[in-house]
Protein backbone atom coordinates (compact mmCIF):
# COMPACT_ATOMS: atom_id res chain seq x y z
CA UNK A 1 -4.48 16.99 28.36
CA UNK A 2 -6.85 14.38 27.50
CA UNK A 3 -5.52 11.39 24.93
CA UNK A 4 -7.76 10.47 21.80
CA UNK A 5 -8.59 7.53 21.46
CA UNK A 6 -9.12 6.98 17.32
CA UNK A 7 -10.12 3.98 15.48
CA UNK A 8 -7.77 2.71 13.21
CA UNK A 9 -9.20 1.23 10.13
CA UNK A 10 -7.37 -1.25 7.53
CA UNK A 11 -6.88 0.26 3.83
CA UNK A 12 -9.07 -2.72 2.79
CA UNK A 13 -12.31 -1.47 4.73
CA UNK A 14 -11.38 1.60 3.43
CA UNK A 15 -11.07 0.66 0.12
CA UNK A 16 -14.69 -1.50 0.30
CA UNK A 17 -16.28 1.11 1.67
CA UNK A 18 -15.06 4.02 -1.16
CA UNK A 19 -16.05 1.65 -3.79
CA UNK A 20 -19.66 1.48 -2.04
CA UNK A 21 -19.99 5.26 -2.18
CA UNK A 22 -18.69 5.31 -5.71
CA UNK A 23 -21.03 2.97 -7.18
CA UNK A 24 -23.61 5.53 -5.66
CA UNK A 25 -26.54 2.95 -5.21
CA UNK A 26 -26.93 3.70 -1.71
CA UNK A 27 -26.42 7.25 0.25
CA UNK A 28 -23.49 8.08 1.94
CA UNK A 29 -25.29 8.04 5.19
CA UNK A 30 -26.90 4.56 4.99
CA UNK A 31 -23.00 3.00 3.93
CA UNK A 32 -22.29 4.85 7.41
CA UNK A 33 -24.61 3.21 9.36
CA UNK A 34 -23.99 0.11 7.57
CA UNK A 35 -20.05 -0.18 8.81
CA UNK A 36 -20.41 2.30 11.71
CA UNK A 37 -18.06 4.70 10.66
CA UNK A 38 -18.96 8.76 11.07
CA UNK A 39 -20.30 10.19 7.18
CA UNK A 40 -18.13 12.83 7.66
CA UNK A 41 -15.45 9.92 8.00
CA UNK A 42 -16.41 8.85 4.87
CA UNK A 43 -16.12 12.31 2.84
CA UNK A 44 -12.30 12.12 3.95
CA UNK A 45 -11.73 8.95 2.70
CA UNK A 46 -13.24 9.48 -0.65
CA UNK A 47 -11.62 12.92 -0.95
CA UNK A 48 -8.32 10.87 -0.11
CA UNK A 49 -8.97 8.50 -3.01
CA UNK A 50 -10.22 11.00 -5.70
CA UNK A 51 -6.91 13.09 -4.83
CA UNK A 52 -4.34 9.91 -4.83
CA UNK A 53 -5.92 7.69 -7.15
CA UNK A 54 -3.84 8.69 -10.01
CA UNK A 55 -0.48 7.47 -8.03
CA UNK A 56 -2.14 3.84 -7.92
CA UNK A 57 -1.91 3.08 -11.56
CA UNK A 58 0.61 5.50 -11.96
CA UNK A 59 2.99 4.20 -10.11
CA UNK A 60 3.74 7.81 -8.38
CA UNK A 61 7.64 8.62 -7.44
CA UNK A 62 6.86 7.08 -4.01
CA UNK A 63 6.67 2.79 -5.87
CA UNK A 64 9.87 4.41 -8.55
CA UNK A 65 11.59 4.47 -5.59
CA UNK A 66 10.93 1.08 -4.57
CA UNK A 67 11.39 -0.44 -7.71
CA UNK A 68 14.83 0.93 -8.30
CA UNK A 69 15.84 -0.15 -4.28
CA UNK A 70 14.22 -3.80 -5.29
CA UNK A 71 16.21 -4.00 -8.68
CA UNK A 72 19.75 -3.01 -6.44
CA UNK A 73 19.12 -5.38 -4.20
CA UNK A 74 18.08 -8.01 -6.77
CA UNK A 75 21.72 -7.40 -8.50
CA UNK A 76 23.35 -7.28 -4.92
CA UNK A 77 21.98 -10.95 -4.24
CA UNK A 78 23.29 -12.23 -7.84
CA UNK A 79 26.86 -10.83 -7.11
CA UNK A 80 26.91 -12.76 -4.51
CA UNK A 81 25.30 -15.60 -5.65
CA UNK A 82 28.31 -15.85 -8.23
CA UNK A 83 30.83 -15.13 -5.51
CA UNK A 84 29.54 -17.91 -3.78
CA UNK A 85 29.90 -20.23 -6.34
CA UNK A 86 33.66 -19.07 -7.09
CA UNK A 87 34.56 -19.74 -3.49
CA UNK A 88 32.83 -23.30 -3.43
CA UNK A 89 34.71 -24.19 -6.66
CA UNK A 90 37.77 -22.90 -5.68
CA UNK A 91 37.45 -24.97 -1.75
CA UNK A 92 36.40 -28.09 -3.52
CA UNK A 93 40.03 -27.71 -6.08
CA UNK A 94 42.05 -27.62 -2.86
């Protein structure tokens, strides 16, 4: 079985080139010409954005659950922080 060779494209090209079909000043097929990417390409990737746009400025479950890992980890490093600062002042009394 053959292996397919796709082009990977950064969410910042994809991103430019959504907000070019969404201002609608040029068709969908000249954008495609323009950065060489298939139209049909293009219909996924604004289908994508329509559908998951709401979790951007939402901030979906998926960033929740980063937020509440960050804000462990941010109390983690301040425990230690002040357990640090116990042992140092307890070394430096011997």
């Amino acid at each position: 079985m053959a292996k397919i060779n796709r082009k990977r494209y950064s969410q910042e090209l994809k991103f430019k080139v959504v907000l070019e079909i969404l201002k609608g000043k040029k068709p969908i097929g000249e954008i495609a010409k323009a950065f060489r990417i298939h139209p049909i390409t293009l219909h996924q990737w604004k289908r994508e954005f329509l559908e998951k746009g709401p979790e951007v400025f939402g901030g979906g479950s998926h960033f929740k659950s980063y937020e509440k890992r960050i804000r462990e980890l941010e109390r983690l490093v301040g425990q230690k922080e002040v357990e640090l600062a116990l042992l140092k002042n307890f070394l430096t009394e011997s």
